[in-house]
N, C-alpha and C. Protein backbone atom coordinates (compact mmCIF):
# COMPACT_ATOMS: atom_id res chain seq x y z
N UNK A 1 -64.22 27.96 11.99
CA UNK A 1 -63.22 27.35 11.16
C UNK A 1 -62.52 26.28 11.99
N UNK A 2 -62.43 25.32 11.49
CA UNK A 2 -61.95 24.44 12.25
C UNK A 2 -60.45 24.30 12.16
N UNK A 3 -59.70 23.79 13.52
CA UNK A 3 -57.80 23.83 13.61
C UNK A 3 -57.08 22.91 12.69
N UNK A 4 -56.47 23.38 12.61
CA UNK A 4 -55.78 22.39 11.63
C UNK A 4 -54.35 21.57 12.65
N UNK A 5 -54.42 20.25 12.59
CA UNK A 5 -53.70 19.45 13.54
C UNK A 5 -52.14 19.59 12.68
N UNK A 6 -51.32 19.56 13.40
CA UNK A 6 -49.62 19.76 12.68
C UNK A 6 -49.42 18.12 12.86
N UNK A 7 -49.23 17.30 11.99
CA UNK A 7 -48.77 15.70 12.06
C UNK A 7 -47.18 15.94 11.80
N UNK A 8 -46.43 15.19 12.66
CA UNK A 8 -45.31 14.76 13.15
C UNK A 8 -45.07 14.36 11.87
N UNK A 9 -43.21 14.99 11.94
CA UNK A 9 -42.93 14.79 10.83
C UNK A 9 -42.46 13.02 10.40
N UNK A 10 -42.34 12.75 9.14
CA UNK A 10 -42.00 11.42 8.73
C UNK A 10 -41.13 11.13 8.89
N UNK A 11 -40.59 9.93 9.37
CA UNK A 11 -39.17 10.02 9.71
C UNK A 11 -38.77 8.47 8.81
N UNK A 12 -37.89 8.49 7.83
CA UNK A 12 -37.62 7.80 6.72
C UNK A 12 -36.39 6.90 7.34
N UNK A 13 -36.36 5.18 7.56
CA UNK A 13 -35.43 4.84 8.41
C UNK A 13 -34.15 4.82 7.57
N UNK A 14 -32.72 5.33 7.54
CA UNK A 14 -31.60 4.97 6.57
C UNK A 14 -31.09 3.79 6.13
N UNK A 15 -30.40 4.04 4.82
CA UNK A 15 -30.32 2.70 4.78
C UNK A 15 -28.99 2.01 5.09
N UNK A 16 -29.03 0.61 5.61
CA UNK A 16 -27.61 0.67 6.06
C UNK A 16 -26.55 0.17 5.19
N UNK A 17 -25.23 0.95 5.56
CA UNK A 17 -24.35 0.82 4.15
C UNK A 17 -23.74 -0.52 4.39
N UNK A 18 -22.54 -0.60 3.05
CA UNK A 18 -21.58 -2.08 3.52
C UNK A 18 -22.69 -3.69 3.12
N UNK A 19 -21.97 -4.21 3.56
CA UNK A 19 -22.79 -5.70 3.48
C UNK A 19 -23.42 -6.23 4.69
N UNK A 20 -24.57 -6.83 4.36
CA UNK A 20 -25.87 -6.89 5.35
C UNK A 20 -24.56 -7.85 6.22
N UNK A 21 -25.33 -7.95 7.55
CA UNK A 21 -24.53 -8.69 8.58
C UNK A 21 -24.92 -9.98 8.12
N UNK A 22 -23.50 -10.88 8.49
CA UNK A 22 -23.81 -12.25 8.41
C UNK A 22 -23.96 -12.89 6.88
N UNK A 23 -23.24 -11.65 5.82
CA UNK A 23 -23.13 -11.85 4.73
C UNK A 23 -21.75 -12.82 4.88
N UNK A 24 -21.16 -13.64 3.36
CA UNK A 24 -20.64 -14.70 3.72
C UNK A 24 -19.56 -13.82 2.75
N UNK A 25 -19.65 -12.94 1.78
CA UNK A 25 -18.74 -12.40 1.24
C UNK A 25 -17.61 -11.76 1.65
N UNK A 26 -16.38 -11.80 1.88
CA UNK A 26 -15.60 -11.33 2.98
C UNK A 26 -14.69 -10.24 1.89
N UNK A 27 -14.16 -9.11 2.33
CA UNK A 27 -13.32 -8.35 1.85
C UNK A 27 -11.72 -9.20 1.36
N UNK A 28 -11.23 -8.65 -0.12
CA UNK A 28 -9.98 -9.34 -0.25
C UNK A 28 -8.70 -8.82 0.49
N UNK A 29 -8.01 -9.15 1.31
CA UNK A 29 -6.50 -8.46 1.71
C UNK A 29 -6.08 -7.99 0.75
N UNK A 30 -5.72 -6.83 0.56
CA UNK A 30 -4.83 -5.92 -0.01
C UNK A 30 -3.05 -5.91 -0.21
N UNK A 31 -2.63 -6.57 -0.87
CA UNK A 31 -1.45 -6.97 -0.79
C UNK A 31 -0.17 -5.99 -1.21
N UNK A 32 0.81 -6.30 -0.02
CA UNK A 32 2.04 -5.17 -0.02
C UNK A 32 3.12 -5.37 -0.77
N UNK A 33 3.90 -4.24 -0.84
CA UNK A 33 4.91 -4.39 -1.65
C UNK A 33 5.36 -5.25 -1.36
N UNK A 34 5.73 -5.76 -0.08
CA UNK A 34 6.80 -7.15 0.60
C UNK A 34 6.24 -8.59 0.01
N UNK A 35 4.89 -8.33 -0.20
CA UNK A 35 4.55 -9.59 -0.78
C UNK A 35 4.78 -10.09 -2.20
N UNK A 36 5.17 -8.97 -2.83
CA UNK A 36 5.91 -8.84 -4.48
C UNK A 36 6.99 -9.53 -4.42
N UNK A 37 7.81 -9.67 -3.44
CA UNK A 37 9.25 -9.54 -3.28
C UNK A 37 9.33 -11.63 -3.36
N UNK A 38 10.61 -12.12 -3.43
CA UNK A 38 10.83 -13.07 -4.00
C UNK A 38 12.01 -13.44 -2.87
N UNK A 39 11.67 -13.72 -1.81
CA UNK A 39 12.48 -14.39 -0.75
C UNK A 39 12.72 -15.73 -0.30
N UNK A 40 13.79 -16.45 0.16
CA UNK A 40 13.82 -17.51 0.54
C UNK A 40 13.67 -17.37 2.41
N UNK A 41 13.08 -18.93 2.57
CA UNK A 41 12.77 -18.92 3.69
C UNK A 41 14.08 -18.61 4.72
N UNK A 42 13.72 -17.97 5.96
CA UNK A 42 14.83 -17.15 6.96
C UNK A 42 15.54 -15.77 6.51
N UNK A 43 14.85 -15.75 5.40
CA UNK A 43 15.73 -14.13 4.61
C UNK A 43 14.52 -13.34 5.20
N UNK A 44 14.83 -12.03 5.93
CA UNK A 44 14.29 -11.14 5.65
C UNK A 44 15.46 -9.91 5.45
N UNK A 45 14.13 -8.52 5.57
CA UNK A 45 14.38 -7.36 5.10
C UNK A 45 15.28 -6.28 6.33
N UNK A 46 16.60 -5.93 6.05
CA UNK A 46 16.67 -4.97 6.83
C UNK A 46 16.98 -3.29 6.54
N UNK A 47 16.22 -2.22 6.46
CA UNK A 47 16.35 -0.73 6.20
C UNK A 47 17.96 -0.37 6.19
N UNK A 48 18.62 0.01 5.06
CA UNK A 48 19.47 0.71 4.92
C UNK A 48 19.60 2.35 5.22
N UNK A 49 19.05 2.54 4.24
CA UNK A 49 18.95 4.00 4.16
C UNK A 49 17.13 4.53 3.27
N UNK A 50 17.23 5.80 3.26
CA UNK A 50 15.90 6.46 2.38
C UNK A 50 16.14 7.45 2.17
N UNK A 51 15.51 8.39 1.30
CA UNK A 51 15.42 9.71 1.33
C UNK A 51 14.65 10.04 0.43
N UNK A 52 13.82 11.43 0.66
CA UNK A 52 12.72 11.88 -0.03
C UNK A 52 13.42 13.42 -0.62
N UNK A 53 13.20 12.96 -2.22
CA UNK A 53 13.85 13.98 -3.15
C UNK A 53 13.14 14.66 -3.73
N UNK A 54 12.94 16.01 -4.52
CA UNK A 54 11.95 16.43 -5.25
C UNK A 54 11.80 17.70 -4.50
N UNK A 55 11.25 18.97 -5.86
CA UNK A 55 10.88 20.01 -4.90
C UNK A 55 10.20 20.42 -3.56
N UNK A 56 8.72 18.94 -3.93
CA UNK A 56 8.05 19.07 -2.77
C UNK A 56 7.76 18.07 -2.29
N UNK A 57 8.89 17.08 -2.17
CA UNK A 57 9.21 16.00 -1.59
C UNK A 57 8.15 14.65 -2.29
N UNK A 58 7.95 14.44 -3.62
CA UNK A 58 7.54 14.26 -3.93
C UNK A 58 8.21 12.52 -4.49
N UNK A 59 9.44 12.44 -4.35
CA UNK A 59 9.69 11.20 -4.90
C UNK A 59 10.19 10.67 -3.24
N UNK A 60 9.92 9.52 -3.03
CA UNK A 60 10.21 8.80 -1.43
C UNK A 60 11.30 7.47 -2.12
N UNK A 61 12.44 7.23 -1.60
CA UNK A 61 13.18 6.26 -2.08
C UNK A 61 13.61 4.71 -0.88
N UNK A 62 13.45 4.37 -0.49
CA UNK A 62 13.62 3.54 0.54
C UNK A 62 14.53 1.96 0.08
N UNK A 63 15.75 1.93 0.49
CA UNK A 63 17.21 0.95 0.34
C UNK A 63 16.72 -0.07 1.86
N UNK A 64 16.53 -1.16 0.74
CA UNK A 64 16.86 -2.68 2.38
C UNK A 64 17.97 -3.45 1.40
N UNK A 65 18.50 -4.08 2.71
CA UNK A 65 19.66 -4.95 2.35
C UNK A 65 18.81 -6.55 2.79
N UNK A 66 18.54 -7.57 2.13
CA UNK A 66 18.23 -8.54 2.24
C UNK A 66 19.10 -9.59 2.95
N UNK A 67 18.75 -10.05 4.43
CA UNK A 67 19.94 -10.84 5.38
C UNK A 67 19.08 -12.74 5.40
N UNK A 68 20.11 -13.31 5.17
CA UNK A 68 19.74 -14.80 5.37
C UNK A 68 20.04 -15.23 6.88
N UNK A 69 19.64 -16.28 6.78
CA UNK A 69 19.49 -16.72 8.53
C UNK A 69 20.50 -16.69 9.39
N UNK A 70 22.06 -16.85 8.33
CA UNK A 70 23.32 -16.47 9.12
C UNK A 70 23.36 -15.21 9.37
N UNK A 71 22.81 -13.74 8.87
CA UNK A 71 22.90 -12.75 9.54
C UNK A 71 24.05 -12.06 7.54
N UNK A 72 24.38 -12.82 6.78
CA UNK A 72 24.86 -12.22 6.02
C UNK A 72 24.18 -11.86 4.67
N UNK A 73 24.17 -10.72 4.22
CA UNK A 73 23.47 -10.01 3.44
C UNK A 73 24.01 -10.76 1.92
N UNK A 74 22.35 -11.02 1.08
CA UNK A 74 22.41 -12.01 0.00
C UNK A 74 21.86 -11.22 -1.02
N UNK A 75 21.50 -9.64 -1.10
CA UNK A 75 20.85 -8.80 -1.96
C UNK A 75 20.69 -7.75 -1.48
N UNK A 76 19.82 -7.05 -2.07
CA UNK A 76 19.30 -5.58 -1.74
C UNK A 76 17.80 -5.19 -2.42
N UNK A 77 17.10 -4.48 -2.08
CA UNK A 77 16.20 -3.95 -2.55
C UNK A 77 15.47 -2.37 -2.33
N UNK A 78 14.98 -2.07 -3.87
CA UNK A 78 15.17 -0.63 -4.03
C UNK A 78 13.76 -0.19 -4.02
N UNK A 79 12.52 0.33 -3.05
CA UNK A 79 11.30 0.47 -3.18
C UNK A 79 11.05 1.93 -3.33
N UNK A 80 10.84 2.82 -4.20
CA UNK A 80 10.38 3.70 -4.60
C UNK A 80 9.12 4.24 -5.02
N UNK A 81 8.63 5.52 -4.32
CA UNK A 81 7.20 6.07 -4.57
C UNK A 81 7.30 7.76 -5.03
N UNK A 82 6.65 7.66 -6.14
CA UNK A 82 6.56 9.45 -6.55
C UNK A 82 4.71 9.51 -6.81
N UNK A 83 5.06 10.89 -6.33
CA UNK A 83 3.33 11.15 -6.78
C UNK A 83 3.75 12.57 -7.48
N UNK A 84 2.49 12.62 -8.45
CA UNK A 84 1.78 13.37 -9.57
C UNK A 84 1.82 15.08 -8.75
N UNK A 85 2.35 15.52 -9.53
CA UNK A 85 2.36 17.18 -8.77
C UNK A 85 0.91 17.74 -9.22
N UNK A 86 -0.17 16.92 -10.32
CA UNK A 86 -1.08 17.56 -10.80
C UNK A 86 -2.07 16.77 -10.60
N UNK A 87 -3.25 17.17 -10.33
CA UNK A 87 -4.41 16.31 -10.43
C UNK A 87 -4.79 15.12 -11.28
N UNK A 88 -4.67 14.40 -10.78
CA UNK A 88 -5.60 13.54 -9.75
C UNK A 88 -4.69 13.14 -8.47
N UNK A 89 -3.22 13.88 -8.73
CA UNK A 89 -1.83 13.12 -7.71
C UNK A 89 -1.73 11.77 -7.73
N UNK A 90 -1.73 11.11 -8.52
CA UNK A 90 -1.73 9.75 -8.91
C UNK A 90 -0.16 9.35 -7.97
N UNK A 91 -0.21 7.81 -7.70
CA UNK A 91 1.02 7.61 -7.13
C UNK A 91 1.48 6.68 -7.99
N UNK A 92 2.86 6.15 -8.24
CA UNK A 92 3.31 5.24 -9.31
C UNK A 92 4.60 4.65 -8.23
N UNK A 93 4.93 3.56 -8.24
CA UNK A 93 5.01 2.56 -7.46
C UNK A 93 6.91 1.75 -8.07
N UNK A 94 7.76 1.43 -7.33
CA UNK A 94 9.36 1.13 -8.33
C UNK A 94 9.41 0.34 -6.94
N UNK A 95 9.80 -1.18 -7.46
CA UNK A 95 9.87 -2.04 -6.88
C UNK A 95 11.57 -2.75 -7.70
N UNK A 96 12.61 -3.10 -7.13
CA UNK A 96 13.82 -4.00 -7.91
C UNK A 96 14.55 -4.55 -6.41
N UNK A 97 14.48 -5.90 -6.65
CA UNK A 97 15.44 -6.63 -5.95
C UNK A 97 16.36 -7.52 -6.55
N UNK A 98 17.41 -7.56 -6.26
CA UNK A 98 18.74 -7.59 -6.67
C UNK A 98 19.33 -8.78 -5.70
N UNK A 99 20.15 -10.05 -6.43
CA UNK A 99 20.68 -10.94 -5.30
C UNK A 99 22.25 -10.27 -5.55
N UNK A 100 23.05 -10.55 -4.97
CA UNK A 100 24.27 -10.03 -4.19
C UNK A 100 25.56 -9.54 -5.72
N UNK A 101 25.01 -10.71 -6.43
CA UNK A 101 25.84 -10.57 -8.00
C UNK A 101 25.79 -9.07 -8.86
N UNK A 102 24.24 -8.72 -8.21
CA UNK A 102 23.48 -7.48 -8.95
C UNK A 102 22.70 -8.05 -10.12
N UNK A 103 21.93 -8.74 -9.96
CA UNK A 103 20.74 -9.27 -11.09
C UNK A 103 19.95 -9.74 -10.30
N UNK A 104 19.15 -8.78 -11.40
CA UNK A 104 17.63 -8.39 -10.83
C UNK A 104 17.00 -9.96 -11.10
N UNK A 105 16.61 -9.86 -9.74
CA UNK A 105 15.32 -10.68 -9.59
C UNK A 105 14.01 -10.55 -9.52
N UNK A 106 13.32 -9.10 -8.63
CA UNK A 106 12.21 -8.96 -9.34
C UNK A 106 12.54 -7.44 -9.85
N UNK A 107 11.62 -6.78 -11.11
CA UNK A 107 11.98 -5.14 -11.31
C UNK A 107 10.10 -5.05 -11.80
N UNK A 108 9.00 -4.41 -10.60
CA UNK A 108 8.06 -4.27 -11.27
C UNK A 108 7.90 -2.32 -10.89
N UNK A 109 6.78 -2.08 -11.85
CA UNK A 109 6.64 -0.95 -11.57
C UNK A 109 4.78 -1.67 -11.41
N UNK A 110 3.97 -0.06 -11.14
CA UNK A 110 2.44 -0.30 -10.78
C UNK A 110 1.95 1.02 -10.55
């Protein structure tokens, strides 16, 4: 009876993920809440206060006071995040900035 030879197993090359190298398609930047926001040039953002409310800390609240180039505060803004206590935990997004009068300048949600 003749042997029977064991052939090496096949080895299948993977395939590679993502975009081939030297592709020209480039990923888009992902844009932040700060970029929503409606500022004049030399204003930025400075942290007031925050706090995370909810049984299981589920709503995040975060207070900036908006300062112009003299250093004196020309608004405020109110950025807020809650997530879904139930599946899928979805997150929902509270964006309002306010110039110093108290009118809203931007109010989006997402």
């Amino acid at each position: 009876m003749p042997s029977k030879r064991m052939q090496p197993p096949v080895t299948v090359p993977k395939r590679p993920r993502g975009r081939p190298p030297g592709s020209k398609a480039k990923s888009k930047p992902v844009p932040t809440w700060q970029d929503r926001l409606m500022l004049n040039p030399g204003e930025v953002l400075r942290k007031s206060n925050g706090e995370t409310t909810g049984n299981f800390g589920q709503f995040d609240t975060e207070n900036y006071d908006v300062i112009d180039a003299q250093g004196q505060s020309v608004g405020t803004v109110v950025y807020s995040a809650s997530t879904s206590l139930k599946p899928p935990f979805r997150m929902r997004y509270w964006l309002v900035q306010k110039d110093i009068a108290g009118k809203a300048i931007v109010d989006t949600r997402w």
